[in-house]
Protein backbone atom coordinates (compact mmCIF):
# COMPACT_ATOMS: atom_id res chain seq x y z
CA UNK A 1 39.86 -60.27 17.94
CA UNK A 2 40.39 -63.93 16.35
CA UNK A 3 43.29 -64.31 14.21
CA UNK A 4 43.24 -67.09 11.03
CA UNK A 5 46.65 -68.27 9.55
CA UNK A 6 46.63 -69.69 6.56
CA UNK A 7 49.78 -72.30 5.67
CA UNK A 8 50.10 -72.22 2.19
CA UNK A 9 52.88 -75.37 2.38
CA UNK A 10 49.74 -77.29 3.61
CA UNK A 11 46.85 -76.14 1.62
CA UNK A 12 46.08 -78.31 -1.65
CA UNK A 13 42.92 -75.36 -1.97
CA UNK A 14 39.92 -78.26 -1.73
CA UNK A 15 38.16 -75.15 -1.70
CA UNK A 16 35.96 -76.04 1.17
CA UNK A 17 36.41 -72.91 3.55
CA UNK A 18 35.43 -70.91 0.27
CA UNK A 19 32.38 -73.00 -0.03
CA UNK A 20 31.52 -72.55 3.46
CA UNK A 21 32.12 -68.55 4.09
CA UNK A 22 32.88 -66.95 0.77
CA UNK A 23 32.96 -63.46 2.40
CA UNK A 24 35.59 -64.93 4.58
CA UNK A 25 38.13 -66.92 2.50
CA UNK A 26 38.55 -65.97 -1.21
CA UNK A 27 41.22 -67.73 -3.62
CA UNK A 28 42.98 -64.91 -5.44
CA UNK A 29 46.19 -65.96 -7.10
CA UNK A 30 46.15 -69.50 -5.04
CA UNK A 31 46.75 -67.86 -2.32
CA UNK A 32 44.07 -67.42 0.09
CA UNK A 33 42.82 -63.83 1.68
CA UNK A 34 40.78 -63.61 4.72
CA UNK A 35 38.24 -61.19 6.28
CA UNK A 36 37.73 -62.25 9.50
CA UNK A 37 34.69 -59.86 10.22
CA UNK A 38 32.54 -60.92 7.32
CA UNK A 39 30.84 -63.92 10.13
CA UNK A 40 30.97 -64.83 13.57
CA UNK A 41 33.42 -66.45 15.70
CA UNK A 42 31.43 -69.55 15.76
CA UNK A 43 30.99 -69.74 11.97
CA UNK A 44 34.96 -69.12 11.06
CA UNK A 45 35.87 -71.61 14.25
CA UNK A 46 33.57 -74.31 11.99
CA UNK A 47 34.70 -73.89 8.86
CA UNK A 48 38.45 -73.55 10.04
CA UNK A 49 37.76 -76.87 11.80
CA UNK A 50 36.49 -78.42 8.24
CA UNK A 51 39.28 -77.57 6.51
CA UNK A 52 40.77 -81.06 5.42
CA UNK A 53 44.48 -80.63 5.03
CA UNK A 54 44.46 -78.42 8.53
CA UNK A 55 46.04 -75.49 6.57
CA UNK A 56 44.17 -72.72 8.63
CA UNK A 57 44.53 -72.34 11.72
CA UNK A 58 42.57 -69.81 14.82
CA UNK A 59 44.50 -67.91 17.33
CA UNK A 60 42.33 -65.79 20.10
């Protein structure tokens, strides 16, 4: 099962991971949630590695 971690102490929200898999990271109350089973591995593993202030992170 992959993990994401989100640091909100890092995260000035860009937005992009919301852009790139809105079933998997929504903004509610500037905090992110995420739903790790709404894409694959491979998709989550990209958009985690696009994520320009390096505030999420994937463990598994």
């Amino acid at each position: 099962m992959l993990t994401i971690t989100w640091d909100e102490d890092t995260c000035f929200h860009s937005g992009d991971c919301c852009s790139l898999l809105p079933k998997v990271f929504k903004e509610e109350n500037e905090k992110i949630v995420i739903d790790a089973s709404q894409a694959t591995e491979d998709a989550i593993r990209d958009a985690v590695g696009r994520c320009p202030s390096g505030a999420l992170k994937v463990e598994g």
